[in-house]
PDB file of N, CA and C in Angstrom:
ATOM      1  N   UNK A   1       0.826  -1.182   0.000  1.00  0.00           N
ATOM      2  CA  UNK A   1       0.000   0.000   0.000  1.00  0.00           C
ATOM      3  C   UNK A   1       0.870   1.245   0.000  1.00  0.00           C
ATOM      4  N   UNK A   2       0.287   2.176  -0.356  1.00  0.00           N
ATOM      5  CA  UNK A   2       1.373   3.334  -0.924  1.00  0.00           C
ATOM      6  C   UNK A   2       0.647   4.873   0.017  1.00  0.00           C
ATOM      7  N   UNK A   3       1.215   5.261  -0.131  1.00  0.00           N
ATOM      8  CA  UNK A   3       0.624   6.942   0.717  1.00  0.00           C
ATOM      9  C   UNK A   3      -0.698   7.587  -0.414  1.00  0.00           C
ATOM     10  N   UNK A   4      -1.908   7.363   0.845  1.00  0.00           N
ATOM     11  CA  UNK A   4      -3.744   7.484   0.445  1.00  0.00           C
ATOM     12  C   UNK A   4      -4.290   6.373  -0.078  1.00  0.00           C
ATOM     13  N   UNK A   5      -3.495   4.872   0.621  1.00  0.00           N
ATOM     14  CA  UNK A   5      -4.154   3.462   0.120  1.00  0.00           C
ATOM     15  C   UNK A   5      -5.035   3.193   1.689  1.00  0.00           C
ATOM     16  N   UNK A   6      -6.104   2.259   0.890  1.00  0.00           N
ATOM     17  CA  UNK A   6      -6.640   2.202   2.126  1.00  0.00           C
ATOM     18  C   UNK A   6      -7.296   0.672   1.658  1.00  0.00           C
ATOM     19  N   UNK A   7      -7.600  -0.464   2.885  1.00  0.00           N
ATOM     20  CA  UNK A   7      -7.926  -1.608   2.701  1.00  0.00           C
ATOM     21  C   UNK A   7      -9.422  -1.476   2.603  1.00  0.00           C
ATOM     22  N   UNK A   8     -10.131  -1.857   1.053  1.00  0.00           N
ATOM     23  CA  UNK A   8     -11.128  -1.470   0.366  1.00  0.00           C
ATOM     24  C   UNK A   8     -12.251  -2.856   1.819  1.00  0.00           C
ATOM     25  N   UNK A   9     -11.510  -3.485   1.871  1.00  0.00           N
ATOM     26  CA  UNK A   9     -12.815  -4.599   3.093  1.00  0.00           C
ATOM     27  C   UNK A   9     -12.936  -3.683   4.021  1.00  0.00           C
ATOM     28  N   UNK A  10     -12.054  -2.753   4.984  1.00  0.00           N
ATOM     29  CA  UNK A  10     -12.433  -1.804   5.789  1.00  0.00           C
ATOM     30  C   UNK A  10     -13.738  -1.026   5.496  1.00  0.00           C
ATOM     31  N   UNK A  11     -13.867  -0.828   4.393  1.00  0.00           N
ATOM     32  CA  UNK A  11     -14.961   0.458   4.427  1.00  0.00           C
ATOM     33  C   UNK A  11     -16.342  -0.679   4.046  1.00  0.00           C
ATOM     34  N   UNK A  12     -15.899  -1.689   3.810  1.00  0.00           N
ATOM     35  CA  UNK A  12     -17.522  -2.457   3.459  1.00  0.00           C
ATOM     36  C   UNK A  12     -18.023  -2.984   4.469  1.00  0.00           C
ATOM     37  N   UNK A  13     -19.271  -3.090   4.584  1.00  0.00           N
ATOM     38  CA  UNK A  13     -20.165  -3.887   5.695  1.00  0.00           C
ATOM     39  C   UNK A  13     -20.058  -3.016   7.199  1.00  0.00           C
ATOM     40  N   UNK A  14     -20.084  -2.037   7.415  1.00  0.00           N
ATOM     41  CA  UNK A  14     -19.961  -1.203   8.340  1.00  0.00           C
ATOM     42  C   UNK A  14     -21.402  -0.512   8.762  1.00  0.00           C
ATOM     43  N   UNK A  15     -21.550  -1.170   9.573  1.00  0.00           N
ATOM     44  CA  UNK A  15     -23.100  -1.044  10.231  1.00  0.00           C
ATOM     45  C   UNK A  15     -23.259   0.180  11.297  1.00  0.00           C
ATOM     46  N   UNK A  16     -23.883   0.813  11.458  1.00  0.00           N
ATOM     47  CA  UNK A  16     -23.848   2.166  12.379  1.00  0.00           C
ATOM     48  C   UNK A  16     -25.151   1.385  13.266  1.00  0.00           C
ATOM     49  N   UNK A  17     -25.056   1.010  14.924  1.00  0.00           N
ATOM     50  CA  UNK A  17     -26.124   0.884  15.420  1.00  0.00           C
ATOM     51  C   UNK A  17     -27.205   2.346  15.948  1.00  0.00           C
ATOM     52  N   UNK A  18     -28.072   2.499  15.240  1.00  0.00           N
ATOM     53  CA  UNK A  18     -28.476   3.950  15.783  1.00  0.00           C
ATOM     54  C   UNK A  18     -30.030   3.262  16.048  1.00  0.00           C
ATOM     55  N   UNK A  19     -30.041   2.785  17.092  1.00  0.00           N
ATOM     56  CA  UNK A  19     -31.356   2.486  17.967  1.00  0.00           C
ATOM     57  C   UNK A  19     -32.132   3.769  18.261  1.00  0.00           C
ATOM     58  N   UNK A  20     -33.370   3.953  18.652  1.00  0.00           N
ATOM     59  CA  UNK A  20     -34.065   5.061  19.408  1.00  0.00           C
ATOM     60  C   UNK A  20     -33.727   5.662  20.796  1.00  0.00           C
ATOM     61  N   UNK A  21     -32.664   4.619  21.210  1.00  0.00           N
ATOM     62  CA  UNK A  21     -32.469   4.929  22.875  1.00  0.00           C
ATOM     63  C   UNK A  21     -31.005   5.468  23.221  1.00  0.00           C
ATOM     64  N   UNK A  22     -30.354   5.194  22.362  1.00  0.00           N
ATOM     65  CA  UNK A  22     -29.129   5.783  22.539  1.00  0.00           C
ATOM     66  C   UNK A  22     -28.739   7.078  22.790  1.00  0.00           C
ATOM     67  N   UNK A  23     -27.964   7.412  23.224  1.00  0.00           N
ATOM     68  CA  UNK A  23     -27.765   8.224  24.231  1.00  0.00           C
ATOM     69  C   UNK A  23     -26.998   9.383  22.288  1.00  0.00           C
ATOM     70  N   UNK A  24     -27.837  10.986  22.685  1.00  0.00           N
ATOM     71  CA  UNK A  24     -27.676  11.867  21.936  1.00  0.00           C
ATOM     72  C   UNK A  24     -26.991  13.182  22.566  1.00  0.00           C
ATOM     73  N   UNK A  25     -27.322  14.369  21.617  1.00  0.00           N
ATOM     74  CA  UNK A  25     -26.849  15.447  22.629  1.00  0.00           C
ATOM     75  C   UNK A  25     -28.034  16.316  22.087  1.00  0.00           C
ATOM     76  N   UNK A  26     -28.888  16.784  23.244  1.00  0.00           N
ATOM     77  CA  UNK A  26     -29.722  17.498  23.259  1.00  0.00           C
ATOM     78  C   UNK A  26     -29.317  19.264  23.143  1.00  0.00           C
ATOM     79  N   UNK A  27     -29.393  19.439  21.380  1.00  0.00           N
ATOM     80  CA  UNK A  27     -28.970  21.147  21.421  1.00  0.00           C
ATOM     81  C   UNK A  27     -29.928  22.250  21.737  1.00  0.00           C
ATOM     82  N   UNK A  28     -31.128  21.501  22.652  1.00  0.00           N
ATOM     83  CA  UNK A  28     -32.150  22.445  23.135  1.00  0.00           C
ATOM     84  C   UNK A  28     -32.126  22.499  24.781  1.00  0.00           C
ATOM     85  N   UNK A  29     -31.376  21.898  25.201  1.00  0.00           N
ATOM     86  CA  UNK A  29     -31.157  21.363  27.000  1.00  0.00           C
ATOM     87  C   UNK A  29     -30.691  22.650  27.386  1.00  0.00           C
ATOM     88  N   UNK A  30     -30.252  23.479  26.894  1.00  0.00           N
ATOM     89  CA  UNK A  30     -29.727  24.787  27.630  1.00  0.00           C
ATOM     90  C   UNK A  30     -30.533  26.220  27.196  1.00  0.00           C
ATOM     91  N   UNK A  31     -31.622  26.083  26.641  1.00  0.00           N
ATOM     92  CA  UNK A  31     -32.570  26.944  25.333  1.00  0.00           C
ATOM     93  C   UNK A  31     -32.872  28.144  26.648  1.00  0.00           C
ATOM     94  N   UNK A  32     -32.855  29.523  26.402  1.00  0.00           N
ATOM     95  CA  UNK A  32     -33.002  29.838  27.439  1.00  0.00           C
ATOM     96  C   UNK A  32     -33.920  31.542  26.653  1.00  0.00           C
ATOM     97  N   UNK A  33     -35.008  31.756  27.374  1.00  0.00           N
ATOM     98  CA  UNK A  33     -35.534  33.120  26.714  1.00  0.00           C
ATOM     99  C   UNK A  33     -35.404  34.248  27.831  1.00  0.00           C
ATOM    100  N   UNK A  34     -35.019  35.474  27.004  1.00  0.00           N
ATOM    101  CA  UNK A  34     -35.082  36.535  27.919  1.00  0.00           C
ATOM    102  C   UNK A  34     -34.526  37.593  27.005  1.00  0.00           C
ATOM    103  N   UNK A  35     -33.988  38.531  27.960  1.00  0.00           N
ATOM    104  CA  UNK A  35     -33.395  39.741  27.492  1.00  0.00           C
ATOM    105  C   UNK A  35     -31.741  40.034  27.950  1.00  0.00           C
ATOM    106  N   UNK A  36     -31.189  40.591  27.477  1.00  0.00           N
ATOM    107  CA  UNK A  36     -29.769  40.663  28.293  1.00  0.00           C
ATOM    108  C   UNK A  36     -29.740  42.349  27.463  1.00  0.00           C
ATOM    109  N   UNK A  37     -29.400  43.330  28.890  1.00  0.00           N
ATOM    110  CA  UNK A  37     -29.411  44.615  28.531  1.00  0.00           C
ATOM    111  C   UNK A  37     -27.711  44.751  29.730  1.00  0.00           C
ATOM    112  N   UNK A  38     -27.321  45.916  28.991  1.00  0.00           N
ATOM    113  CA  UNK A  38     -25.664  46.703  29.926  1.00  0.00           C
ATOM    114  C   UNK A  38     -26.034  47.907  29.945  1.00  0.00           C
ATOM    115  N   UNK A  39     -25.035  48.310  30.891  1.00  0.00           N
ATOM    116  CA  UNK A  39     -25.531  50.086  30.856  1.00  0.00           C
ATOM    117  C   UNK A  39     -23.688  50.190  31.109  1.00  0.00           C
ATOM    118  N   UNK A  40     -23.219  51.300  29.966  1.00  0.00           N
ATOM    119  CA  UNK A  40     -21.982  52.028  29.916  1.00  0.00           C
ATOM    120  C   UNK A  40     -21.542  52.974  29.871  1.00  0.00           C
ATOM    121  N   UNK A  41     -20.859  53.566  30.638  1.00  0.00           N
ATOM    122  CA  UNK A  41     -20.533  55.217  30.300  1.00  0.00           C
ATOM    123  C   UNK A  41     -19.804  55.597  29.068  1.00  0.00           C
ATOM    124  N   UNK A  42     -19.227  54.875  28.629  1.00  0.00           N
ATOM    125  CA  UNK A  42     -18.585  54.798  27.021  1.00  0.00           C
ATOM    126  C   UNK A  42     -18.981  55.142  26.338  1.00  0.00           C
ATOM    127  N   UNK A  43     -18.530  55.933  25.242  1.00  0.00           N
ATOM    128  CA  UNK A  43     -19.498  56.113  24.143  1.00  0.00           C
ATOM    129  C   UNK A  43     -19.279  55.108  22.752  1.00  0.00           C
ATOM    130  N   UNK A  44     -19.957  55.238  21.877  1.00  0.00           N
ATOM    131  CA  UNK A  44     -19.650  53.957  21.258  1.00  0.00           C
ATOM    132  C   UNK A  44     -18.219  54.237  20.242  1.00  0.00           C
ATOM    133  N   UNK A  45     -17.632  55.924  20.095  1.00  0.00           N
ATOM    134  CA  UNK A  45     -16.270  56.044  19.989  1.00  0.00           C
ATOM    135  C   UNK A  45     -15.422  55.254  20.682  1.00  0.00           C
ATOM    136  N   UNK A  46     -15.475  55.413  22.186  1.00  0.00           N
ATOM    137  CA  UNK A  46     -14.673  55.038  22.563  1.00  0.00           C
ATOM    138  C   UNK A  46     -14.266  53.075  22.672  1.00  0.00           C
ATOM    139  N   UNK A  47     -15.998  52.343  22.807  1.00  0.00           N
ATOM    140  CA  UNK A  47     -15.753  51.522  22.367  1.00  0.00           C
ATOM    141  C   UNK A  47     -14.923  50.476  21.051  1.00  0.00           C
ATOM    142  N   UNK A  48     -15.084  51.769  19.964  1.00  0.00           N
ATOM    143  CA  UNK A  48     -14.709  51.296  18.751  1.00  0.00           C
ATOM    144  C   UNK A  48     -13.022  51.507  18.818  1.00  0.00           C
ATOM    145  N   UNK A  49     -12.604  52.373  19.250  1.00  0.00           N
ATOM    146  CA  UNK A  49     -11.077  52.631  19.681  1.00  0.00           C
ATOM    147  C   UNK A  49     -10.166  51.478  20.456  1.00  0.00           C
ATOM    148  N   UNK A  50     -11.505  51.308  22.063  1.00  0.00           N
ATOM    149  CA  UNK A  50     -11.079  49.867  22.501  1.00  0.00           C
ATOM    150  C   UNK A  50     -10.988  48.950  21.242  1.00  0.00           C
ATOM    151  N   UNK A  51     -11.988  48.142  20.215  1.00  0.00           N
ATOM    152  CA  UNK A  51     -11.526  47.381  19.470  1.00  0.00           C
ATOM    153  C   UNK A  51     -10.241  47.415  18.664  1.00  0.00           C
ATOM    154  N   UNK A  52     -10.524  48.881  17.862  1.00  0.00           N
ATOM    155  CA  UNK A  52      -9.529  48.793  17.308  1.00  0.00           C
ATOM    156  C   UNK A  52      -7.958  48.402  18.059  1.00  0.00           C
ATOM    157  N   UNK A  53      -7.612  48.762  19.114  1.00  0.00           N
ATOM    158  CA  UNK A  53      -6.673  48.808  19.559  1.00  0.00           C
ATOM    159  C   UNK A  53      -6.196  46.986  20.053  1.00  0.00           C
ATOM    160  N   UNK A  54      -7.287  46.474  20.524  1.00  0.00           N
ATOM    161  CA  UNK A  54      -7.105  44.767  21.096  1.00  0.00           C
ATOM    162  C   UNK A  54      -6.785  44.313  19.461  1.00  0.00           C
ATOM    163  N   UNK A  55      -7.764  44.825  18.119  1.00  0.00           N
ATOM    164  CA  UNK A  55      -7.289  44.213  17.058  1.00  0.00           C
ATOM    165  C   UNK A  55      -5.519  44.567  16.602  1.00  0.00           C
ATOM    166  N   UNK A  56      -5.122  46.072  16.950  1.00  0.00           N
ATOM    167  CA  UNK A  56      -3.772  45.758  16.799  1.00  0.00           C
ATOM    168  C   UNK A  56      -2.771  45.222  17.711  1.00  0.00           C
ATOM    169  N   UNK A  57      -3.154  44.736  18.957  1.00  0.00           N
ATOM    170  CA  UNK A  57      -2.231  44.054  19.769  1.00  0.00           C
ATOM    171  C   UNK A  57      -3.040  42.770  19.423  1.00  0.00           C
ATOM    172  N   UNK A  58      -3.294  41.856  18.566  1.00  0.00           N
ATOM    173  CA  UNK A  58      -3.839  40.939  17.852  1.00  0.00           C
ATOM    174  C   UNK A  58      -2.453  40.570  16.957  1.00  0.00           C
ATOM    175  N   UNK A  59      -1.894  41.351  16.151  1.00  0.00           N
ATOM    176  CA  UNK A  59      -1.551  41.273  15.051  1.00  0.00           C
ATOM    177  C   UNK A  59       0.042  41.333  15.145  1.00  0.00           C
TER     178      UNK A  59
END
């Protein structure tokens, strides 16, 4: 076998058991409604300055 060979019986007959009971991951278990509000003395200049500035100590 050579470099990207692969043993062609490996990939045949490969059964996935996916019963009804098996254990999943529920992407609604944490679902949560509301509001999320901040209050800042910042203005949104100065916010944008903060970014800019974390983006050039980023780089």
């Amino acid at each position: 076998m050579g470099f990207g060979s692969y043993d062609e019986s490996e990939q045949q007959n490969q059964e996935i058991d996916a019963d009804d009971e098996s254990e999943g991951v529920s992407v609604h278990e944490s679902d949560h409604e509301g509001e999320v509000t901040f209050e800042t003395d910042a203005s949104t200049d100065d916010l944008v300055d903060q970014l800019s500035e974390i983006k050039d100590d980023d780089e």
